[in-house]
C-alpha atoms as a PDB file:
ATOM      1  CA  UNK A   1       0.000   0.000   0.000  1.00  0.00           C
ATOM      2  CA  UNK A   2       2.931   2.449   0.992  1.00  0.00           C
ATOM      3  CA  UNK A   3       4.291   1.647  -2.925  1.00  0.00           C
ATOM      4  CA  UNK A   4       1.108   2.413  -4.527  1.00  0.00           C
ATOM      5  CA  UNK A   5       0.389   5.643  -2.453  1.00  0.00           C
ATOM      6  CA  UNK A   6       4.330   6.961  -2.900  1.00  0.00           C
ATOM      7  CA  UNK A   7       3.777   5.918  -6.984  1.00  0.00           C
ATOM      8  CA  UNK A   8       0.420   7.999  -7.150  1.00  0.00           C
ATOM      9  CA  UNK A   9       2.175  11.161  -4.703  1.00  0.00           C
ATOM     10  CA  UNK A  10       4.948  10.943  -7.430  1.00  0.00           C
ATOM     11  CA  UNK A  11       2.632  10.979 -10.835  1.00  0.00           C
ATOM     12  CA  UNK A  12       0.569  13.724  -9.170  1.00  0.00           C
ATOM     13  CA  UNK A  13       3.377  15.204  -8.523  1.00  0.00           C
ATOM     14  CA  UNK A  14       4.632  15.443 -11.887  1.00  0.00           C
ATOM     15  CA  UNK A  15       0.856  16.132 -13.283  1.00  0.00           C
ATOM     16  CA  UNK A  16       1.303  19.472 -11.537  1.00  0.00           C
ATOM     17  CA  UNK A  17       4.408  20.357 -12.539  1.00  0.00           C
ATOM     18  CA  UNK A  18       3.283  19.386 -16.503  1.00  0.00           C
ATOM     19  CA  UNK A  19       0.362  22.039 -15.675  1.00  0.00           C
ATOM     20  CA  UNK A  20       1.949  24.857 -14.112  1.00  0.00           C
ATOM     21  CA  UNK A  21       4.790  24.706 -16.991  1.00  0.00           C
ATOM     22  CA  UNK A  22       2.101  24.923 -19.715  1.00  0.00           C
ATOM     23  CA  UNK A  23       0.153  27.159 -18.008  1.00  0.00           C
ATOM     24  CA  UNK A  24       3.254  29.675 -17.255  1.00  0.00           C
ATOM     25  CA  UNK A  25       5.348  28.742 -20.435  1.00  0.00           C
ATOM     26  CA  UNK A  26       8.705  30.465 -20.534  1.00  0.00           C
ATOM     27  CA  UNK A  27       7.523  33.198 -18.340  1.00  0.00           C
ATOM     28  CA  UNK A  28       8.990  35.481 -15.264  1.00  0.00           C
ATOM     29  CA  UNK A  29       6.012  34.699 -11.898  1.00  0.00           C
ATOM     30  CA  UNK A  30       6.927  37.609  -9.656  1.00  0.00           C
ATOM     31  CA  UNK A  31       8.172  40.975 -11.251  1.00  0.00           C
ATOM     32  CA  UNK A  32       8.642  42.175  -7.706  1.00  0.00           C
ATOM     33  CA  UNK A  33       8.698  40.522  -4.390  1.00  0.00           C
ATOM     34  CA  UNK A  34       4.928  41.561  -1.882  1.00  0.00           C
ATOM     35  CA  UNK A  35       6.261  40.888   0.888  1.00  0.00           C
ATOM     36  CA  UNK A  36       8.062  43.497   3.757  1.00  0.00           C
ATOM     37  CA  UNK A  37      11.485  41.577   4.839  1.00  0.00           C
ATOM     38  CA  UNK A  38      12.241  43.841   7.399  1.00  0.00           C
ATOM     39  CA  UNK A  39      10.164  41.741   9.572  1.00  0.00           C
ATOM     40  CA  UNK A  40      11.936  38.922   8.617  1.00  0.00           C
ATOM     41  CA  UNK A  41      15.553  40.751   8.812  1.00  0.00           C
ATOM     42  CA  UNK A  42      14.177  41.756  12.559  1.00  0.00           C
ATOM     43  CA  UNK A  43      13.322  37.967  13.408  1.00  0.00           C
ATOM     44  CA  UNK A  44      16.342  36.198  11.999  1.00  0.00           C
ATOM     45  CA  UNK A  45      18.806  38.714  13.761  1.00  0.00           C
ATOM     46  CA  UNK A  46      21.382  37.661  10.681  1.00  0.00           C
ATOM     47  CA  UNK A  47      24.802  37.736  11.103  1.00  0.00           C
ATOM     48  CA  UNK A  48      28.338  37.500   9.059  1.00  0.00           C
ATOM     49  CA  UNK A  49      28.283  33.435  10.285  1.00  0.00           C
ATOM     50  CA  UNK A  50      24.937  33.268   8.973  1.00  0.00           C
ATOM     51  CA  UNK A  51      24.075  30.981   5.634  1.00  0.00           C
ATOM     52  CA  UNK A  52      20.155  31.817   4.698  1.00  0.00           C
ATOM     53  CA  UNK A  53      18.258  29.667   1.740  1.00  0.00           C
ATOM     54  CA  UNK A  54      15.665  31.275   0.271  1.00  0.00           C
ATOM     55  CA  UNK A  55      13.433  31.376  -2.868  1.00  0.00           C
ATOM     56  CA  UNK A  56      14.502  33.403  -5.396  1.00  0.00           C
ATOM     57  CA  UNK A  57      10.989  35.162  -6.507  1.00  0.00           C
ATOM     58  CA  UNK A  58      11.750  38.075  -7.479  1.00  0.00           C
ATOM     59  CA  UNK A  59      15.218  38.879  -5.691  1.00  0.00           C
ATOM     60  CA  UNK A  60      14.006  41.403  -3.953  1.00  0.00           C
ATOM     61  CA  UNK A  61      14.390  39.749  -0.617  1.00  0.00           C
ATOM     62  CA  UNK A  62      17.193  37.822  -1.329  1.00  0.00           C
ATOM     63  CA  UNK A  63      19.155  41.958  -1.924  1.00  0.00           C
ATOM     64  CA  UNK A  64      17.321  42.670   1.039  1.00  0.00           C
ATOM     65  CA  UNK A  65      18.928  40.207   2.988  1.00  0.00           C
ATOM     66  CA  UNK A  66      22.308  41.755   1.717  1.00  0.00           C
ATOM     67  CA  UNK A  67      22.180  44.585   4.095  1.00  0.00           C
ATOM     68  CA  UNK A  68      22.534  42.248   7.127  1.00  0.00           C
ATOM     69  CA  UNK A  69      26.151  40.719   5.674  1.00  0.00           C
ATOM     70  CA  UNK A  70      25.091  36.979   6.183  1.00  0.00           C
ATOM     71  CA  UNK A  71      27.900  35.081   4.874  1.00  0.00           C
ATOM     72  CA  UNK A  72      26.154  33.333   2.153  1.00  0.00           C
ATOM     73  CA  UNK A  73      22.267  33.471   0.622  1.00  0.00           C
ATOM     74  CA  UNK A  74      21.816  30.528  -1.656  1.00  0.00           C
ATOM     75  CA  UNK A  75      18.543  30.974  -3.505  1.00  0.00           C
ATOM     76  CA  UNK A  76      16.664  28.667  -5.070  1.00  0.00           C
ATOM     77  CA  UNK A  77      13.124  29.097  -7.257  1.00  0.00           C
ATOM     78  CA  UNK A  78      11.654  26.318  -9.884  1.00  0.00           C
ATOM     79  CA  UNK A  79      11.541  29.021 -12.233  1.00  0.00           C
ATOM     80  CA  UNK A  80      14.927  29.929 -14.487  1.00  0.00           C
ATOM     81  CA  UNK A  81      13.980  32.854 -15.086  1.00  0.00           C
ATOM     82  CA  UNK A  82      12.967  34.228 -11.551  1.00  0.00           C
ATOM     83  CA  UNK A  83      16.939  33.480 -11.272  1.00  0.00           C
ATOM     84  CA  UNK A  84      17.189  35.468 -13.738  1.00  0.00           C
ATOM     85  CA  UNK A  85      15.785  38.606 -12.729  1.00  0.00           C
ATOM     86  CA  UNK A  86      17.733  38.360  -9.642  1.00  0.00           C
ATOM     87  CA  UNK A  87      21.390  38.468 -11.571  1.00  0.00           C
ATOM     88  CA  UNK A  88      19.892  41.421 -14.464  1.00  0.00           C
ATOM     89  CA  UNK A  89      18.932  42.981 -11.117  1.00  0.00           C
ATOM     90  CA  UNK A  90      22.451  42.390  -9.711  1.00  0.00           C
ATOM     91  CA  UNK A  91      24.142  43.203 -13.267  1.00  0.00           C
ATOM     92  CA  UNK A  92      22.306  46.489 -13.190  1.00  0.00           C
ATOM     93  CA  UNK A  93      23.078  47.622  -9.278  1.00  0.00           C
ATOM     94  CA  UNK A  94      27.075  46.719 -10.575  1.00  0.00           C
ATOM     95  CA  UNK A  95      26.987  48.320 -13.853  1.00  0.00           C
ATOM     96  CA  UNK A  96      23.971  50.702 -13.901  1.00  0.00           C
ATOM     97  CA  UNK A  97      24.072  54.674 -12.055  1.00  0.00           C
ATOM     98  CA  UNK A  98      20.935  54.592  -9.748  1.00  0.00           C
ATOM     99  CA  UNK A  99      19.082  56.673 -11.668  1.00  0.00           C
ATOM    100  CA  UNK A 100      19.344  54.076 -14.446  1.00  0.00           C
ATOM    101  CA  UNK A 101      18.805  51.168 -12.296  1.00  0.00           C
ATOM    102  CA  UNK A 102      15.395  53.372 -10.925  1.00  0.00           C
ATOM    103  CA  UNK A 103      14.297  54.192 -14.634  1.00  0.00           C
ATOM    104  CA  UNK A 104      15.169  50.180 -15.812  1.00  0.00           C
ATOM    105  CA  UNK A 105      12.855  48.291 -12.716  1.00  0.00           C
ATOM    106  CA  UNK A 106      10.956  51.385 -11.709  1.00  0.00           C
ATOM    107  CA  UNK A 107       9.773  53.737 -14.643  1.00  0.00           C
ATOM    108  CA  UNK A 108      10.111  51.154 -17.156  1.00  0.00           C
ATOM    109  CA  UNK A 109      12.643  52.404 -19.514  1.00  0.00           C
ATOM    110  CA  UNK A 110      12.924  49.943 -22.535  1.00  0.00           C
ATOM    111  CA  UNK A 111      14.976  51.930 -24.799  1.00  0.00           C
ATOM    112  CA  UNK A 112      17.677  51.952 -21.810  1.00  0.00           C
ATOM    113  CA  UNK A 113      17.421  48.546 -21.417  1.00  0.00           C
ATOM    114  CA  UNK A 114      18.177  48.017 -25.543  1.00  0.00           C
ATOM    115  CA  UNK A 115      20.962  50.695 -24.649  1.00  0.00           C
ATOM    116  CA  UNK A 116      22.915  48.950 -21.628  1.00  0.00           C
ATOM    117  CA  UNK A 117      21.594  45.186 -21.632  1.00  0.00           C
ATOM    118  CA  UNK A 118      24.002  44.119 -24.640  1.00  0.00           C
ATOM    119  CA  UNK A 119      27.401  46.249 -23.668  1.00  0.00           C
ATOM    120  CA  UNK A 120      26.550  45.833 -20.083  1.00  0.00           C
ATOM    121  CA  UNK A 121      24.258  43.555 -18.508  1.00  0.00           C
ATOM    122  CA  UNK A 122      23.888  40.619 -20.673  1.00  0.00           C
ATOM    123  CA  UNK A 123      27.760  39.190 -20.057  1.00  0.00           C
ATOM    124  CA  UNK A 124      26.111  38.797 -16.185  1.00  0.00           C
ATOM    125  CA  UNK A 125      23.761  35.728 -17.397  1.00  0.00           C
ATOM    126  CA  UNK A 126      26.076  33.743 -18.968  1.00  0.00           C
ATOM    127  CA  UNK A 127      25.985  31.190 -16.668  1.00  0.00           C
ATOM    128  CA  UNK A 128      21.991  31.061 -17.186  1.00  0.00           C
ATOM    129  CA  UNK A 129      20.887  29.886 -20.438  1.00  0.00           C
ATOM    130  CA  UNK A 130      17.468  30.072 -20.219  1.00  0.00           C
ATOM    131  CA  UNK A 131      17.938  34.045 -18.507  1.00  0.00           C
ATOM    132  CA  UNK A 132      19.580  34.763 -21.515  1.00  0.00           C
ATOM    133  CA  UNK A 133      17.190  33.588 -24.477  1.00  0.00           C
ATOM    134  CA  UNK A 134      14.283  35.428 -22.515  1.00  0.00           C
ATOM    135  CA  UNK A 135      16.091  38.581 -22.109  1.00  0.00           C
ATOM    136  CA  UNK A 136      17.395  38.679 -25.636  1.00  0.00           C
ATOM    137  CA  UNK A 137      13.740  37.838 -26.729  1.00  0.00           C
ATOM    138  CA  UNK A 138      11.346  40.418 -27.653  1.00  0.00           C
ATOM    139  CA  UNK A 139       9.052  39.219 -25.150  1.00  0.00           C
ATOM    140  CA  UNK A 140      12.234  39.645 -21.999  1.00  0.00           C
ATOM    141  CA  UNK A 141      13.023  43.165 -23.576  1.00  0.00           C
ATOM    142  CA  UNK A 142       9.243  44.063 -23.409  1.00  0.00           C
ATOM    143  CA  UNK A 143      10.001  43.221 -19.865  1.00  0.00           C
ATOM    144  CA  UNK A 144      11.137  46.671 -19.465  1.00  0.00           C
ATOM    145  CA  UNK A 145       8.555  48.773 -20.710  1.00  0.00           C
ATOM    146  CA  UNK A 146       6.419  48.335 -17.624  1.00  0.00           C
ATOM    147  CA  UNK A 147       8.205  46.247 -15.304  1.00  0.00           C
ATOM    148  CA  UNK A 148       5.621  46.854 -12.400  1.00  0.00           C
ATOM    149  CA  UNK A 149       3.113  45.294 -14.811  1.00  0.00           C
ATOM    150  CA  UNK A 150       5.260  42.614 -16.124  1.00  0.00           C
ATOM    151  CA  UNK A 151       5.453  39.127 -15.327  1.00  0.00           C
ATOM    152  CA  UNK A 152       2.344  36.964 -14.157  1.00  0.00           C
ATOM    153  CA  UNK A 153       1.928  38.684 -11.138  1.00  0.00           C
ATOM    154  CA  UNK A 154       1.868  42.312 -12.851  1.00  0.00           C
ATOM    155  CA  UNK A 155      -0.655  40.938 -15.146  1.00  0.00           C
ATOM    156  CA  UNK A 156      -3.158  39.172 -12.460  1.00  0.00           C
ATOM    157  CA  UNK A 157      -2.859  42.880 -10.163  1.00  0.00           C
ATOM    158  CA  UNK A 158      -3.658  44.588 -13.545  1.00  0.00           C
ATOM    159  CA  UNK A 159      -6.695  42.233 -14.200  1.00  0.00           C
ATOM    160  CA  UNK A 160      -7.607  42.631 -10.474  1.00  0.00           C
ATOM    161  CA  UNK A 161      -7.483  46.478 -11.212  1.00  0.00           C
ATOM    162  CA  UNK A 162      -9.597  46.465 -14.409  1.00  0.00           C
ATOM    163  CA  UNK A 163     -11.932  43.954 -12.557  1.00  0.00           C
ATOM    164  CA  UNK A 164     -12.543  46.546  -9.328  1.00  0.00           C
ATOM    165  CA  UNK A 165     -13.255  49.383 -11.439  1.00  0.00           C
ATOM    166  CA  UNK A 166     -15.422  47.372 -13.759  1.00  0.00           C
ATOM    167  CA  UNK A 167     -17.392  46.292 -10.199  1.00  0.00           C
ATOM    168  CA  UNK A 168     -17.544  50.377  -9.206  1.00  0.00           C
ATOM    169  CA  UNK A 169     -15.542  50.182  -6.396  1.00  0.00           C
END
């Protein structure tokens, strides 16, 4: 019995992971993390000994974290390309002014990104294959024109938006 219920956890399992892939395609989830870590930062009490694993999501947490000086943050997500955005995030903070790092994630500057993601930020994926191909897609640049609005999280708060004024409130 303990065979047969481990075969089915493992098929279900992998019937999820078949949906959520066709479902999300080659996709970025989170375009920016929801979540306050300061609480978190508070809690933990991190230190320079400290090793913290963490999902990936957006990498907003994960630069977050920085500020405390653990010794190492390993992050992990399902998604390639959440990785991704964390190292064009990285790539930008290293090669990027602020105001160009603010007018890339922030305003949504997509002629900027066309202008600094080939001389500057695209050498920073190299180690991540799939980061690259979206990012040197159309669809990855387009990324950039409203990155608050982007990914599958921009697009459900934009629906919910649409879907509140629709209802009057």
């Amino acid at each position: 019995m303990a065979a047969l219920y481990s075969w089915a956890c493992k098929k279900v399992g992998q019937a999820q992971d078949k949906v959520m892939f066709t479902l999300l395609g080659n996709n970025i989830l989170y375009n920016i993390s929801w979540e306050d870590p300061r609480i978190d930062r508070e809690l933990l009490t991190l230190g320079s000994e400290d090793v913290v694993l963490m999902l990936t999501s957006a990498g907003c947490n994960v630069l977050d974290y920085l500020i405390e000086g653990p010794a190492k943050i390993v992050s992990v997500d399902l998604n390639p390309l959440q990785s991704a955005l964390l190292q064009m995030k990285m790539a930008a903070i290293e090669e990027l002014t602020f105001e160009e790092f603010f007018a890339l994630f922030a305003k949504g500057d997509r002629k900027l990104f066309d202008k600094v993601y080939d001389s500057k930020l695209r050498k920073h994926l190299k180690n991540n294959i799939e980061g690259t191909k979206f990012f040197d897609s159309e669809k990855g640049r387009n990324f950039f024109k409203k990155p608050l609005w982007s990914g599958m999280s921009g697009c459900v708060a934009w629906f919910l938006i649409i879907l509140v004024k629709l209802l009057g409130f």
